[in-house]
Protein backbone atom coordinates (compact mmCIF):
# COMPACT_ATOMS: atom_id res chain seq x y z
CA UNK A 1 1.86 -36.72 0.23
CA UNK A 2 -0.42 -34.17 1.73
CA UNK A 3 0.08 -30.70 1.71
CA UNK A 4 1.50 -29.32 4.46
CA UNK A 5 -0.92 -27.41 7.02
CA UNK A 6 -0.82 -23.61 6.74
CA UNK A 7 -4.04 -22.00 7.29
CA UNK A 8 -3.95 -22.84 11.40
CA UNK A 9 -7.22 -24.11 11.38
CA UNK A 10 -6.80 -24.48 15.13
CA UNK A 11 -6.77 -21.22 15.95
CA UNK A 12 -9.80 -18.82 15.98
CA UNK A 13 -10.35 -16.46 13.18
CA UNK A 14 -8.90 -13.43 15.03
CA UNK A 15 -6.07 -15.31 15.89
CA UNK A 16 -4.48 -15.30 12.24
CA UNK A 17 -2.78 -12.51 12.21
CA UNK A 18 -0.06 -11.11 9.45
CA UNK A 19 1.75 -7.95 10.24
CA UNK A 20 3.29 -5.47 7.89
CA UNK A 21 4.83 -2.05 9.35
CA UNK A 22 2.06 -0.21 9.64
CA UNK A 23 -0.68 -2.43 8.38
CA UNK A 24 -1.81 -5.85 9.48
CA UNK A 25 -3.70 -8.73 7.42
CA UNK A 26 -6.37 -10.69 9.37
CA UNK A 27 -9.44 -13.14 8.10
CA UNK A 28 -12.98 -11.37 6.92
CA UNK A 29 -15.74 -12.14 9.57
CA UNK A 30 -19.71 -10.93 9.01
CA UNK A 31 -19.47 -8.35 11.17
CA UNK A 32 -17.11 -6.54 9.07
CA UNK A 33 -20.19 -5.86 6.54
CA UNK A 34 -20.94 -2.49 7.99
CA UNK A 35 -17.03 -1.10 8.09
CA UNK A 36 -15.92 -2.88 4.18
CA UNK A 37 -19.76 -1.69 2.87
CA UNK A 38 -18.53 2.10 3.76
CA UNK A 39 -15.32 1.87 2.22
CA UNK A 40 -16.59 0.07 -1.03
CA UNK A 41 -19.43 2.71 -1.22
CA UNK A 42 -17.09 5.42 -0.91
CA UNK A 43 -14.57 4.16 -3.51
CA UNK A 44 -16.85 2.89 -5.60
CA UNK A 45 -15.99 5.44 -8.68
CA UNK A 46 -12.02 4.51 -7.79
CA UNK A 47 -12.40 0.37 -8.10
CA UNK A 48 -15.12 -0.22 -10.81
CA UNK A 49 -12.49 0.16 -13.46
CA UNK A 50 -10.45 -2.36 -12.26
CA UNK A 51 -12.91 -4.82 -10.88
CA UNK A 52 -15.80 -7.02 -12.03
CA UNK A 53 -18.67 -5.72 -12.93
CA UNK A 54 -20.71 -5.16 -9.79
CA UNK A 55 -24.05 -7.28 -9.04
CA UNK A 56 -26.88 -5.27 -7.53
CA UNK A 57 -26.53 -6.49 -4.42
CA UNK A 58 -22.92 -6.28 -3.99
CA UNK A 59 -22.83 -4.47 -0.82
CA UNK A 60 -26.10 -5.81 0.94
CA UNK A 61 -25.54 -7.72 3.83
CA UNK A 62 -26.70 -11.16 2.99
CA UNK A 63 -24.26 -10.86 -0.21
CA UNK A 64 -21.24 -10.15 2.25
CA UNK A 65 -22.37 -13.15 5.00
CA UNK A 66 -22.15 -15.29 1.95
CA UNK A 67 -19.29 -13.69 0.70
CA UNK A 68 -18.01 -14.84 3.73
CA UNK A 69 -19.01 -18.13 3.90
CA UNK A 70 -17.21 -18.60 0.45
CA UNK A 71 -14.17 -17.20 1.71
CA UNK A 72 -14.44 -19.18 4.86
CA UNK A 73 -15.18 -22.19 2.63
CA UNK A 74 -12.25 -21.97 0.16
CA UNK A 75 -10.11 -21.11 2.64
CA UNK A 76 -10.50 -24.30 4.61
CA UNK A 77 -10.34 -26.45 1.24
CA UNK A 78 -6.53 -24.65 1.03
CA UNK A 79 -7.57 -23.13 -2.39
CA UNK A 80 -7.35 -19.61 -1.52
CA UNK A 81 -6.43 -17.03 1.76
CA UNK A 82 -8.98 -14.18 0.92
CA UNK A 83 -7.73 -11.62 4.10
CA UNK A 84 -8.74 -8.01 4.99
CA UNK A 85 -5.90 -5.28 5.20
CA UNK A 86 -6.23 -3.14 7.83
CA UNK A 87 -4.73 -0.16 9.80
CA UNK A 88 -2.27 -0.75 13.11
CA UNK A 89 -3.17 2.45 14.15
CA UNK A 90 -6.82 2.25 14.85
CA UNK A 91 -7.65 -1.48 13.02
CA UNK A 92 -9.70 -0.10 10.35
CA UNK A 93 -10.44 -2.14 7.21
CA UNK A 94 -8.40 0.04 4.57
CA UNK A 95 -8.79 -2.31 1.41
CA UNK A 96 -7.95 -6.54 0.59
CA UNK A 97 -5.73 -9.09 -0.66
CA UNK A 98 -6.56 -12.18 -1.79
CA UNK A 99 -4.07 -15.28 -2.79
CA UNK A 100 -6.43 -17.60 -4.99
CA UNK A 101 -6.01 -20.29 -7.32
CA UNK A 102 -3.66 -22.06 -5.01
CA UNK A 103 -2.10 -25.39 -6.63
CA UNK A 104 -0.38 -27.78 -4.88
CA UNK A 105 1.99 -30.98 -6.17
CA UNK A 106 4.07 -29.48 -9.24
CA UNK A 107 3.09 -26.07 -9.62
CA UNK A 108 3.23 -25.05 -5.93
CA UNK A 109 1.33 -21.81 -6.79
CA UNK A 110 -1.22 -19.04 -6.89
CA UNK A 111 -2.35 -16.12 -8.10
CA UNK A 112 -2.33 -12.28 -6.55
CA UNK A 113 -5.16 -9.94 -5.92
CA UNK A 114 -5.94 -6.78 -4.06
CA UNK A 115 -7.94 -3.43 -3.54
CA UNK A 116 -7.89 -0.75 -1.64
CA UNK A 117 -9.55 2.11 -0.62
CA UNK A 118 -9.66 5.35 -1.94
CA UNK A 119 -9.00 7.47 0.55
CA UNK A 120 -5.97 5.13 1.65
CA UNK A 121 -4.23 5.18 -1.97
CA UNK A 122 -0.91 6.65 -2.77
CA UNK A 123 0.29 6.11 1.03
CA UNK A 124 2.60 3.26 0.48
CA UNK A 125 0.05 1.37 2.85
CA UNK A 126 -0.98 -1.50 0.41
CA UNK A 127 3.22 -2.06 -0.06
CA UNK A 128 3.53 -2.22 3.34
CA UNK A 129 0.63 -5.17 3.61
CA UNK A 130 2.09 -7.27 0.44
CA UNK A 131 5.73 -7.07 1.88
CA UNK A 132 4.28 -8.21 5.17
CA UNK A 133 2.58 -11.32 3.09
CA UNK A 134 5.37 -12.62 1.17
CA UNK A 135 7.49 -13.93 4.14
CA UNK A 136 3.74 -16.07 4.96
CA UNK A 137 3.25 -17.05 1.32
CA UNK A 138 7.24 -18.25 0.63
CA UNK A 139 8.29 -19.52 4.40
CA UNK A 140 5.17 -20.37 5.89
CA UNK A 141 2.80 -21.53 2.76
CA UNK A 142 5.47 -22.69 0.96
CA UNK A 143 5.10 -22.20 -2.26
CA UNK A 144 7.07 -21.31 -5.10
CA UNK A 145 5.38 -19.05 -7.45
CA UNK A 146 2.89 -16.20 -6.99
CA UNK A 147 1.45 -14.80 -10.03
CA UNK A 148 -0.54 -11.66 -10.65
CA UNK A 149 -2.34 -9.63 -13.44
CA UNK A 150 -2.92 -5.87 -14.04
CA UNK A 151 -4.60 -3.82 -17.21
CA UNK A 152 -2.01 -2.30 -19.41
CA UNK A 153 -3.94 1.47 -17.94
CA UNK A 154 -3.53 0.76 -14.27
CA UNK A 155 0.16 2.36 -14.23
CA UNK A 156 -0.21 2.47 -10.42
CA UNK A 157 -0.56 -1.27 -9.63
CA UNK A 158 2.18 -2.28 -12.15
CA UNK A 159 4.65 0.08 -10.16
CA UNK A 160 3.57 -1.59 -7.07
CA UNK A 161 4.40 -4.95 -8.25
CA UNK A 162 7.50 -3.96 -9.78
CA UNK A 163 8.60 -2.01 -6.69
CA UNK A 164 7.78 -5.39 -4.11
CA UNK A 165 9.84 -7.44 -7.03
CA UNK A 166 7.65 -8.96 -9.10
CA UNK A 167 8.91 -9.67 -12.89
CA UNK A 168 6.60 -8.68 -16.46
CA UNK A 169 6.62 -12.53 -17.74
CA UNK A 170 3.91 -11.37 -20.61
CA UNK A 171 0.72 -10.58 -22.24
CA UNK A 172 -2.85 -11.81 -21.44
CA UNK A 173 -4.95 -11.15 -24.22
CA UNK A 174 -8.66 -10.87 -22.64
CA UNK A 175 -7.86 -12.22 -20.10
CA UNK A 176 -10.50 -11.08 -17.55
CA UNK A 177 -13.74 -9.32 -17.54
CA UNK A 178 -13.72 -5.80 -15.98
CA UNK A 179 -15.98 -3.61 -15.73
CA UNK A 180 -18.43 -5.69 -18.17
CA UNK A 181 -15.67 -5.46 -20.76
CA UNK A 182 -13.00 -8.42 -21.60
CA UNK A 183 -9.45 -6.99 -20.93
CA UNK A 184 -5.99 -7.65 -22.25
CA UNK A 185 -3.36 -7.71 -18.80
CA UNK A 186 -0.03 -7.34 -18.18
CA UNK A 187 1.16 -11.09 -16.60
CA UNK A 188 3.74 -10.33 -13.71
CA UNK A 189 4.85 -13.23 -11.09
CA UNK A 190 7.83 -13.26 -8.35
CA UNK A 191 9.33 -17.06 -7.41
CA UNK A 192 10.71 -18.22 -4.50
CA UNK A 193 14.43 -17.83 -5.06
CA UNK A 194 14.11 -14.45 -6.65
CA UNK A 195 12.34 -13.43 -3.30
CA UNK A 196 14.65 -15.17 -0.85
CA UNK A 197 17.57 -13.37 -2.95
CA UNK A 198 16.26 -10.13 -2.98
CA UNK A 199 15.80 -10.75 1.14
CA UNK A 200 19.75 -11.37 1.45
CA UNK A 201 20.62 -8.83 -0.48
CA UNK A 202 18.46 -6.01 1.51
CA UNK A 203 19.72 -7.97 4.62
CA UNK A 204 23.66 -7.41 3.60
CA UNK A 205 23.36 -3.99 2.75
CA UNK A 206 21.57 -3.21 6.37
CA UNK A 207 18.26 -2.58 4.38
């Protein structure tokens, strides 16, 4: 059986559109290079402990256009929705979220990421985007699991995950390489029914 269609290839880029309170999710394009480049610059100190080592060139143009093109790529194979988080208030790139590694058949899953900015951090603004995804990833997507990891250090993101209802399932022993150094992480996930539950009971209680 094929999988169902969720990516509405159809519609333009800017057409895809998934709103949170005060944020909105939307597809990368190449002529974001100049607005993301800015932000990455600036929080450069703030992400490199928690990313990938960055290449030379990571925030040249023609790495971002074929950035891009991979994103663009993988996106249209259905095995990953790599999406820029931005502000409702003036539409400004504030950080990212990417759901990769997406299986299909029995496991019906896929793993977590995200950045953001700086300057945007501690604002509630990246809880606002991932509680604006889930609905798309459980109603519209379909699947059944989502699955993310986080370094025992970053206390910040583990609160996050916690706080959107995502469960600690275990312990990753280097598990990725950060920062040119192989990491243990902290293995958190959130399932369908645990999501749709938590929806009826904020729902019930007027939340």
């Amino acid at each position: 059986m094929a999988p169902p269609v969720f990516l509405f290839r159809n519609r333009s880029q800017h057409a895809f559109r998934i709103d949170g309170e005060r944020t909105f999710l939307r597809y990368p394009t190449v002529a974001d290079h100049g607005e993301w480049s800015r932000l990455r610059t600036a929080s450069r100190s703030f992400l490199e402990p928690w990313e990938p080592s960055w290449s030379d060139d990571h925030e040249n143009r023609a790495s971002f256009r074929y950035r891009v093109r991979r994103y663009d790529a993988d996106r249209d194979a259905g095995l990953a929705l790599p999406l820029f988080v931005c502000l409702k208030s003036n539409r400004r790139i504030i950080g990212g979220a990417t759901l990769g590694s997406i299986r299909r058949g029995a496991a019906e899953t896929c793993t977590l990421g995200y950045w953001m900015g700086e300057q945007y951090a501690g604002k509630g603004l990246m809880h606002d985007a991932l509680t604006g995804l889930l609905p798309h990833v459980f109603n519209t997507m379909r699947l059944h699991r989502v699955e993310a990891a986080c370094i025992p250090d970053n206390t910040r993101s583990q609160r996050l995950l916690e706080k959107i209802g995502f469960r600690r399932e275990g312990y990753l022993n280097g598990y990725l390489k950060i920062n040119g150094v192989w990491r243990d992480h902290l293995l958190y996930a959130l399932i369908a029914e645990d999501w749709h539950s938590m929806r009826r009971k904020r729902s019930g209680s007027g939340g």
